[in-house]
N, C-alpha and C. Protein backbone atom coordinates (compact mmCIF):
# COMPACT_ATOMS: atom_id res chain seq x y z
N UNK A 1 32.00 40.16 -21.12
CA UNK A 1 32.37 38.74 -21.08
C UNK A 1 31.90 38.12 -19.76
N UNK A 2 31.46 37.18 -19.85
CA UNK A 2 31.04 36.36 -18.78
C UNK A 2 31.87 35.55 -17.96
N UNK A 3 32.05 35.71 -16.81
CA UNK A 3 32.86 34.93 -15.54
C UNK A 3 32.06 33.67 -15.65
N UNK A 4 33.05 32.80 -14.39
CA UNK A 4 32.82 31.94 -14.08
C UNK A 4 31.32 31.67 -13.24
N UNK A 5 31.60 32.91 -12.06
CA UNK A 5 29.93 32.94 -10.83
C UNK A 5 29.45 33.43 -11.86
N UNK A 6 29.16 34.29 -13.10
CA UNK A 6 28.08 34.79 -13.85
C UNK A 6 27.14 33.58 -14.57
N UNK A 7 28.22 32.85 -15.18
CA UNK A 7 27.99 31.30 -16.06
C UNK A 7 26.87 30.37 -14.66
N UNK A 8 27.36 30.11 -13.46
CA UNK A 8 27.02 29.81 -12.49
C UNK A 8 25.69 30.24 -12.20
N UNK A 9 25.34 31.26 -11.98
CA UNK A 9 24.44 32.11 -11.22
C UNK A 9 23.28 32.07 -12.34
N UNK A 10 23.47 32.42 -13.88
CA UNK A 10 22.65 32.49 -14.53
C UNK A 10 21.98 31.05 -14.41
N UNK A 11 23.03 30.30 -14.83
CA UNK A 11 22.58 28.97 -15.39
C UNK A 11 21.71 28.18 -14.62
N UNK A 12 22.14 28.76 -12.96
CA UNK A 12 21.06 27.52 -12.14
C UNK A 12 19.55 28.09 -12.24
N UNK A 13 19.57 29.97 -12.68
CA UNK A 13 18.62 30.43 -12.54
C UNK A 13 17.76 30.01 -14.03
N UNK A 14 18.37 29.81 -14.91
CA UNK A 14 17.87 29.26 -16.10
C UNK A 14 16.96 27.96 -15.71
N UNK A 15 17.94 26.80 -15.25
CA UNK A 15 17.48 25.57 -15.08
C UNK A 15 16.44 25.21 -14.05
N UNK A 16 16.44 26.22 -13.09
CA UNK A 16 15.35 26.26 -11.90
C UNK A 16 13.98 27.24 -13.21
N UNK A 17 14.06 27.84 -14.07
CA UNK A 17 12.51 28.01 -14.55
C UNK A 17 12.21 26.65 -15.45
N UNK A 18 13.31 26.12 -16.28
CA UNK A 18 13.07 24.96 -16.68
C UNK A 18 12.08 24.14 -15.86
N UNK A 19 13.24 23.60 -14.99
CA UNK A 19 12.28 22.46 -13.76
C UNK A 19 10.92 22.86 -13.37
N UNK A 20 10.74 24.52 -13.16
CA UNK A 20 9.70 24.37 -12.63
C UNK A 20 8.49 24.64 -13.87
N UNK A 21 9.10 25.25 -15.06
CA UNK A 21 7.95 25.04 -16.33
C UNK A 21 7.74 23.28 -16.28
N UNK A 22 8.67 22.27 -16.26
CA UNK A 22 8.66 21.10 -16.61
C UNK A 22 7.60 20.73 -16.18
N UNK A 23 7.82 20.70 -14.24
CA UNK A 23 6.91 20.02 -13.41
C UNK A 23 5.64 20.45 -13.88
N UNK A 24 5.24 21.43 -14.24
CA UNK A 24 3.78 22.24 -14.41
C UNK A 24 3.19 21.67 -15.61
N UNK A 25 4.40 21.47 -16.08
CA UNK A 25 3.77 20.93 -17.28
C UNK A 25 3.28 19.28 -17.30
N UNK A 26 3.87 18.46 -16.38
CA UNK A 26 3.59 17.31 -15.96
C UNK A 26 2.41 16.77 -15.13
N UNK A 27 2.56 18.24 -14.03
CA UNK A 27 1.39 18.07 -12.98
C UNK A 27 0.14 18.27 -13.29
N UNK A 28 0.51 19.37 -14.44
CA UNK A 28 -1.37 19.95 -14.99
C UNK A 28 -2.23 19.04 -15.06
N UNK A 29 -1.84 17.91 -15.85
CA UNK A 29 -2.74 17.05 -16.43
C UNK A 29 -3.58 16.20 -15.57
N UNK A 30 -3.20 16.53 -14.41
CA UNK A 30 -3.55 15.81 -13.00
C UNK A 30 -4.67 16.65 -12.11
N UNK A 31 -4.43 17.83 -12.56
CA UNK A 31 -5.06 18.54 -11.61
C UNK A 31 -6.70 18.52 -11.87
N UNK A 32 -7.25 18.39 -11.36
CA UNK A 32 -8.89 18.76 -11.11
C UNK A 32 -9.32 19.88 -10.78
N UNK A 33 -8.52 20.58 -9.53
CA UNK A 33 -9.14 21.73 -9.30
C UNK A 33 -8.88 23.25 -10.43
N UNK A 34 -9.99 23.61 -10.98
CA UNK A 34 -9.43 24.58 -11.61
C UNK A 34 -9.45 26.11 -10.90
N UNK A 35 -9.12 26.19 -9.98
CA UNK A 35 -8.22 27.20 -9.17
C UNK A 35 -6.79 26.66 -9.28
N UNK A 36 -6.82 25.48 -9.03
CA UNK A 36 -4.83 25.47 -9.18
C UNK A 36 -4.60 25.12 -10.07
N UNK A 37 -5.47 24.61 -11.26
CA UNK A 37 -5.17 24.55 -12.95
C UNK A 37 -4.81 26.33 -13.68
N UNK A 38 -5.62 27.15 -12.62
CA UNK A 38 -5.27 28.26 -13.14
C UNK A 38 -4.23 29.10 -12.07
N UNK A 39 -3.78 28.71 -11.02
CA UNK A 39 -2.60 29.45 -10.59
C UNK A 39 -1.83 28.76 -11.45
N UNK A 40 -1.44 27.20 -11.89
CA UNK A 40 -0.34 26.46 -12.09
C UNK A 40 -0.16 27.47 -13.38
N UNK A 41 -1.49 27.68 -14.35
CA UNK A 41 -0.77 28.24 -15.65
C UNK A 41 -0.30 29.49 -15.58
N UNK A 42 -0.66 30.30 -14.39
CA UNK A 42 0.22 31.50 -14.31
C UNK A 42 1.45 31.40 -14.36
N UNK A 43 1.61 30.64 -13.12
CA UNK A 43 3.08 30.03 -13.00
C UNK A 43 4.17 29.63 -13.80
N UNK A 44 3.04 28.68 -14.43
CA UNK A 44 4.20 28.44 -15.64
C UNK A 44 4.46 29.66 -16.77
N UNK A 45 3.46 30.44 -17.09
CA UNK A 45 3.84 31.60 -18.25
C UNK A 45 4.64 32.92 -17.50
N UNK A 46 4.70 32.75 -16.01
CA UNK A 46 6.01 33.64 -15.78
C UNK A 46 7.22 32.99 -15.88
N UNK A 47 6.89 31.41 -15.90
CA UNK A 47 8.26 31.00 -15.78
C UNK A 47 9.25 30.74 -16.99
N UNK A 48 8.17 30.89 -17.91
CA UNK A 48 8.41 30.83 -19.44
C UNK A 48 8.76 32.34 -19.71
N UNK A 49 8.64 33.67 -18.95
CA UNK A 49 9.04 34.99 -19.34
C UNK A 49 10.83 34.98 -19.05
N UNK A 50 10.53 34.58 -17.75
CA UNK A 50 12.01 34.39 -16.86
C UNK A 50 12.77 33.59 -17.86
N UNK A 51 12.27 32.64 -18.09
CA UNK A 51 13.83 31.74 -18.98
C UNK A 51 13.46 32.84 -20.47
N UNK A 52 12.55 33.30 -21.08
CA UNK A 52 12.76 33.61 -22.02
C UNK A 52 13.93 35.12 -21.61
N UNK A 53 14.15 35.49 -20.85
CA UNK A 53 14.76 36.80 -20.61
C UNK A 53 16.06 36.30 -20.37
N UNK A 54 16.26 35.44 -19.44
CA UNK A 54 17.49 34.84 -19.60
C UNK A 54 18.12 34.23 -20.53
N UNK A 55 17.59 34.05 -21.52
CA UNK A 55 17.81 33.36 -22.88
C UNK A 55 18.80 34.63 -23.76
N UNK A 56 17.48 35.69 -23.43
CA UNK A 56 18.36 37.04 -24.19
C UNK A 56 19.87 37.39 -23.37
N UNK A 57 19.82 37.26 -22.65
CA UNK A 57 21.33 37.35 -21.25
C UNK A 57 22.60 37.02 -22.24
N UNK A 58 21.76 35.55 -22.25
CA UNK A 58 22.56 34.63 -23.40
C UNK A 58 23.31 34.75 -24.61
N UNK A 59 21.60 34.85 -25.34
CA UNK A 59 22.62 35.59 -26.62
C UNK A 59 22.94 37.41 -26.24
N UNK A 60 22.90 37.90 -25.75
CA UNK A 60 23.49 39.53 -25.51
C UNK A 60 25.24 38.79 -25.26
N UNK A 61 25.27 38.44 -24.54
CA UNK A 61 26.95 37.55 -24.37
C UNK A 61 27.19 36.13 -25.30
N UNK A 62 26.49 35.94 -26.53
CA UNK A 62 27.00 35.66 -27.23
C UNK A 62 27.69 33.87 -26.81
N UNK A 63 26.46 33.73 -25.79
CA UNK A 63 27.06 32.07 -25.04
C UNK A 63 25.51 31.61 -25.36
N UNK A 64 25.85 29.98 -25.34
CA UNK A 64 24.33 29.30 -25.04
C UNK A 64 23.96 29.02 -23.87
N UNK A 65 22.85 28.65 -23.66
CA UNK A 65 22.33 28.09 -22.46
C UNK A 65 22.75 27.00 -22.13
N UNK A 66 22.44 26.37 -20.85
CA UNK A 66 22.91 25.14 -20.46
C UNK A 66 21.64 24.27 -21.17
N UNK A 67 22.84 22.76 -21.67
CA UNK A 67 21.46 21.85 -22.16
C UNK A 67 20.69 21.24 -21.34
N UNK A 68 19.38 21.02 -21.57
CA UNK A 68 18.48 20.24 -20.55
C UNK A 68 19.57 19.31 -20.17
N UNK A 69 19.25 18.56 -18.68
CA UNK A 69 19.50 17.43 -18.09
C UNK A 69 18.64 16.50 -18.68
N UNK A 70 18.73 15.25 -19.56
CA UNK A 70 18.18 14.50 -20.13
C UNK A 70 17.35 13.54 -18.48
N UNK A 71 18.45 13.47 -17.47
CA UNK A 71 18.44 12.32 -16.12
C UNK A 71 17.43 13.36 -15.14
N UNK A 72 17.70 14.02 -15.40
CA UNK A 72 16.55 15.33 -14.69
C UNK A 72 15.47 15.42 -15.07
N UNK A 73 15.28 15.55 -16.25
CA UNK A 73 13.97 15.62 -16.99
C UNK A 73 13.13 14.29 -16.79
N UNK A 74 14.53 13.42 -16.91
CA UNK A 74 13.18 11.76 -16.70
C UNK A 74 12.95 11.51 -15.30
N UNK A 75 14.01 12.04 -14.57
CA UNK A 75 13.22 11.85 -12.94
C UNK A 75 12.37 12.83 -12.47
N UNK A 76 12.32 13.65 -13.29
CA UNK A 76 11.28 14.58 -12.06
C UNK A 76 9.98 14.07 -13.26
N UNK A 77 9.41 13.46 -14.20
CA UNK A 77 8.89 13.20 -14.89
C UNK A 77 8.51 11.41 -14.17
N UNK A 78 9.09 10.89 -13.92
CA UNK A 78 8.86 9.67 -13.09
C UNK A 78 8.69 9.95 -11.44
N UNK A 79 9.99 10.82 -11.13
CA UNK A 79 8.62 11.09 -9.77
C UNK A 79 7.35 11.43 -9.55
N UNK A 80 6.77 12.41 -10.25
CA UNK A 80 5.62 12.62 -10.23
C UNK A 80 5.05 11.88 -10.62
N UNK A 81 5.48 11.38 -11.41
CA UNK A 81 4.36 9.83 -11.69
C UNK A 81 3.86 9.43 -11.08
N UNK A 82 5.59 8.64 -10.19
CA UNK A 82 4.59 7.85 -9.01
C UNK A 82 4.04 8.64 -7.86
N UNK A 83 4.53 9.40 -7.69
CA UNK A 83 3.99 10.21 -6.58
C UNK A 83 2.99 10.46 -6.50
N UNK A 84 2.21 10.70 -7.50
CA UNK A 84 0.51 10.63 -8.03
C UNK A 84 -0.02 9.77 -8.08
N UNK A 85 0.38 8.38 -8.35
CA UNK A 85 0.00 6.91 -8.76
C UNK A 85 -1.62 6.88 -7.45
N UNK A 86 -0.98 7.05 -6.43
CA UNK A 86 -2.01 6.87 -5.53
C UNK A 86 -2.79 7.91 -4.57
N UNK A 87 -1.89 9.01 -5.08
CA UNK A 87 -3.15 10.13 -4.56
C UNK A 87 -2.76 10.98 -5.38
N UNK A 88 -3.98 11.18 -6.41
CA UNK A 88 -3.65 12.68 -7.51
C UNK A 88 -4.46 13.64 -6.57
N UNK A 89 -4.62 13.91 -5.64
CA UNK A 89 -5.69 14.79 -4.86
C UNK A 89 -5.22 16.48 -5.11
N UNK A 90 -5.69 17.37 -4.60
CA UNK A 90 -5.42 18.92 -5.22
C UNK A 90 -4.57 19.37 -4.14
N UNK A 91 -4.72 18.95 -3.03
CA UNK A 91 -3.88 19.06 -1.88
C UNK A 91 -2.29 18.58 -1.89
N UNK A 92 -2.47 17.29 -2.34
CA UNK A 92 -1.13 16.30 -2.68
C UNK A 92 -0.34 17.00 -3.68
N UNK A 93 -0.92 17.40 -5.53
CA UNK A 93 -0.35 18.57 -5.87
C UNK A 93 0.19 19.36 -5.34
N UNK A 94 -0.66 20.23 -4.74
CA UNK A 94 -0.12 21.85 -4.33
C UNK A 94 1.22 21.54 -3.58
N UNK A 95 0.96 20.85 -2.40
CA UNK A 95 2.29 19.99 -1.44
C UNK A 95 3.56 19.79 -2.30
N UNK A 96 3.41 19.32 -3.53
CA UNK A 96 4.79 18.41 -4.00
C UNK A 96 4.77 19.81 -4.98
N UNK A 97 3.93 20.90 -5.34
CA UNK A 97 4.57 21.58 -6.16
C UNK A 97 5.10 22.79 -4.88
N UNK A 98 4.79 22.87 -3.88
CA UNK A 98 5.31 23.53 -2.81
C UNK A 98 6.62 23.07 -2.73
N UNK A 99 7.27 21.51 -2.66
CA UNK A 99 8.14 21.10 -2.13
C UNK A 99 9.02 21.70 -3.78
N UNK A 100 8.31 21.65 -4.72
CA UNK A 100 9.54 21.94 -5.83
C UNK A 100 9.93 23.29 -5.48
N UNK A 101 9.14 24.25 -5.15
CA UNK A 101 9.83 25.43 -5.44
C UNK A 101 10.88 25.75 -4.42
N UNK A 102 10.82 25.05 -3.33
CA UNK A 102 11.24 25.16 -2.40
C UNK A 102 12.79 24.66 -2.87
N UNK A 103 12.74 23.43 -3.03
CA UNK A 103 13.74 22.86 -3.51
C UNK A 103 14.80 23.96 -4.60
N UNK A 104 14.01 24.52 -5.55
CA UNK A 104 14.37 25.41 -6.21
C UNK A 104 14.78 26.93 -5.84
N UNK A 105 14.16 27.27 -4.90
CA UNK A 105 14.59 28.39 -4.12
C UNK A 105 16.13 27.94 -3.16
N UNK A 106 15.98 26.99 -2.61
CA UNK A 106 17.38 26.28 -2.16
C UNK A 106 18.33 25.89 -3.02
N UNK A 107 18.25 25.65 -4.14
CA UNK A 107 19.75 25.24 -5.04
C UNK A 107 20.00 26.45 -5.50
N UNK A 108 19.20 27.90 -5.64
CA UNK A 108 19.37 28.79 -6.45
C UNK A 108 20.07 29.77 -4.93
N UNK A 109 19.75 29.25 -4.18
CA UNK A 109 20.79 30.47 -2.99
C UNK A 109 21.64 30.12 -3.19
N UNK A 110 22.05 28.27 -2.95
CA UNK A 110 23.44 27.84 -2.91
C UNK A 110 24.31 28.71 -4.14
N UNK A 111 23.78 28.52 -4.89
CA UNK A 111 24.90 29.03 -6.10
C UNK A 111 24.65 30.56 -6.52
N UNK A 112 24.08 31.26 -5.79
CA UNK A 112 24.14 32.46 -5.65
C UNK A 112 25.22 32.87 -4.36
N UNK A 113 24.84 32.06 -3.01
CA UNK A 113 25.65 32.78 -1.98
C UNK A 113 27.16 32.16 -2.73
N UNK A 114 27.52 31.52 -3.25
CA UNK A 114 29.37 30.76 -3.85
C UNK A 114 29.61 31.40 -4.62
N UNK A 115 28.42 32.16 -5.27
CA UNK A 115 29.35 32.79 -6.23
C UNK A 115 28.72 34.63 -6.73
N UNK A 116 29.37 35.36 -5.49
CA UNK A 116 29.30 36.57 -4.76
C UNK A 116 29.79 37.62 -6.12
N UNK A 117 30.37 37.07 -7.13
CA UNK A 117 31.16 38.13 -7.56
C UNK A 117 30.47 38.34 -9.09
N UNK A 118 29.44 36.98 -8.89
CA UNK A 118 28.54 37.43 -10.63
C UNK A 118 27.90 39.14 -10.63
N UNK A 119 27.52 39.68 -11.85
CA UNK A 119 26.93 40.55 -11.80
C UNK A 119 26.19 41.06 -11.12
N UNK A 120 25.65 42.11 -10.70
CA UNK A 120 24.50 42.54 -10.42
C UNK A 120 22.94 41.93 -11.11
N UNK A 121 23.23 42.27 -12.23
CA UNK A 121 21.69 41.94 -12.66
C UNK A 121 21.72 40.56 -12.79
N UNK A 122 22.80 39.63 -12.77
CA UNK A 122 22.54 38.24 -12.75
C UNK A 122 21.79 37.80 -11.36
N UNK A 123 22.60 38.38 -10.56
CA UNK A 123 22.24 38.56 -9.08
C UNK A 123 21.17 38.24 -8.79
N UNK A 124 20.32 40.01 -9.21
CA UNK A 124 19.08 40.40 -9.43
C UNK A 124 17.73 39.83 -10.15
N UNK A 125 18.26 38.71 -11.24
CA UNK A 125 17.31 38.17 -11.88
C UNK A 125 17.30 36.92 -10.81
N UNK A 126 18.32 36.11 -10.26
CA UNK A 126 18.12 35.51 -9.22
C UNK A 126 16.97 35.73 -8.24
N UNK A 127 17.28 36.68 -7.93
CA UNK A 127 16.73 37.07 -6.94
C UNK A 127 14.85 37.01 -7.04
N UNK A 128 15.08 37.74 -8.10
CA UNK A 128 13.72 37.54 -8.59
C UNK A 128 13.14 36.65 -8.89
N UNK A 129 13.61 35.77 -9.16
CA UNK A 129 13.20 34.07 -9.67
C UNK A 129 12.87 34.22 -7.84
N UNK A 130 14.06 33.74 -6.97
CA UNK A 130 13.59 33.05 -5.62
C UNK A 130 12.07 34.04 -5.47
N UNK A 131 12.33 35.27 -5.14
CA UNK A 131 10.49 35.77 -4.86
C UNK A 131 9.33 35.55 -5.71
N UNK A 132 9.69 34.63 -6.80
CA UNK A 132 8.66 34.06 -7.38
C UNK A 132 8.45 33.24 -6.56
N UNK A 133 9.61 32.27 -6.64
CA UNK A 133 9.17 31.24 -6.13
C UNK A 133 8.12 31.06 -4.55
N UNK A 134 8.63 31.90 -4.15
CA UNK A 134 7.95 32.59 -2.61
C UNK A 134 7.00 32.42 -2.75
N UNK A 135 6.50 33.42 -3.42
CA UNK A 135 5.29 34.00 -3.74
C UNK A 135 4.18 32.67 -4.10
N UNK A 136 4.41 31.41 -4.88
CA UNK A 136 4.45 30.61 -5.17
C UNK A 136 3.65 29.62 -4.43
N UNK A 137 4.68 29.61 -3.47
CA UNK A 137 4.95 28.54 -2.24
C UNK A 137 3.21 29.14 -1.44
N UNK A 138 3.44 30.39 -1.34
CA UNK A 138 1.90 30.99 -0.93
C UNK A 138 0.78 31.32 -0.71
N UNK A 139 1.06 31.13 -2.35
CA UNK A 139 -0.57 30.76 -3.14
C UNK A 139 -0.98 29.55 -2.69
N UNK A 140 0.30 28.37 -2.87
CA UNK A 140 -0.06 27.18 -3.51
C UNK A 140 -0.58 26.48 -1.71
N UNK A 141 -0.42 27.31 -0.35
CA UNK A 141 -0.56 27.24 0.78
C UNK A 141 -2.35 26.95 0.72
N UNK A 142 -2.63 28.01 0.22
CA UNK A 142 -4.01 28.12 -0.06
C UNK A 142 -4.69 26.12 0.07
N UNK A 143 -4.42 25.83 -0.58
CA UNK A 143 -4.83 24.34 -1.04
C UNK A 143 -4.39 23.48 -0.31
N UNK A 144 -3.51 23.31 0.36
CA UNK A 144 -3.05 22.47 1.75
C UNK A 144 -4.29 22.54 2.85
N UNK A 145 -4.96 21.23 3.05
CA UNK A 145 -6.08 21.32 4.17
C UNK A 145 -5.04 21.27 6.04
């Protein structure tokens, strides 16, 4: 049965591969360079493994996932908009998809360090999400002039 930090811990880790499949999926269409057309699609098909594994978490405990944020989905879908409006450049990308993961590596500690007492492997899949995200942040360094 699933706790409260378990419900917690999974869920932000769920919603952080969401966001960051989302953005990828928003930003692609922008991109020119195909070096970061082809890190971005890595990116996104691990991030599509991760929620698909957490999905099984899910049904193994017999709970659903959290529903998309409808207000989430349209702002990070309108930020990038405009955020692109005037420089779609490959640099400007990499930057704002740097700043997502980042962002995402930060909401996913918060609710990992509050809630100490979820599982292990919830923990652990956490965990693993943030060193994606790392890892991420690294590549995507590459392209920053």
């Amino acid at each position: 049965m699933m706790t409260e930090a378990d419900r917690a811990v999974l869920g932000e880790s769920y919603r952080n591969t969401r966001m960051g499949r989302e953005a990828i999926n928003v930003i692609i269409g922008k991109v020119e360079d195909d070096d970061l057309a082809l890190d971005l699609n890595r990116q996104a098909c691990r991030f599509v493994q991760m929620e698909e594994k957490i999905q099984k978490e899910y049904l193994k405990e017999k709970e659903t996932p959290p529903e998309d944020r409808l207000m989430e989905r349209t702002m990070l879908w309108s930020g990038i908009q405009m955020n692109t409006l005037l420089n779609a450049s490959t640099e400007h990308l990499a930057d704002m998809m740097i700043q997502g993961n980042t962002r995402g590596i930060t909401e996913l500690m918060k609710v990992v360090k509050k809630n100490k007492s979820a599982q292990k492997e919830y923990y652990e899949m956490a965990q693993e999400l943030m060193d994606f995200e790392e890892k991420n942040i690294e590549k995507l360094k590459a392209y920053l002039k």
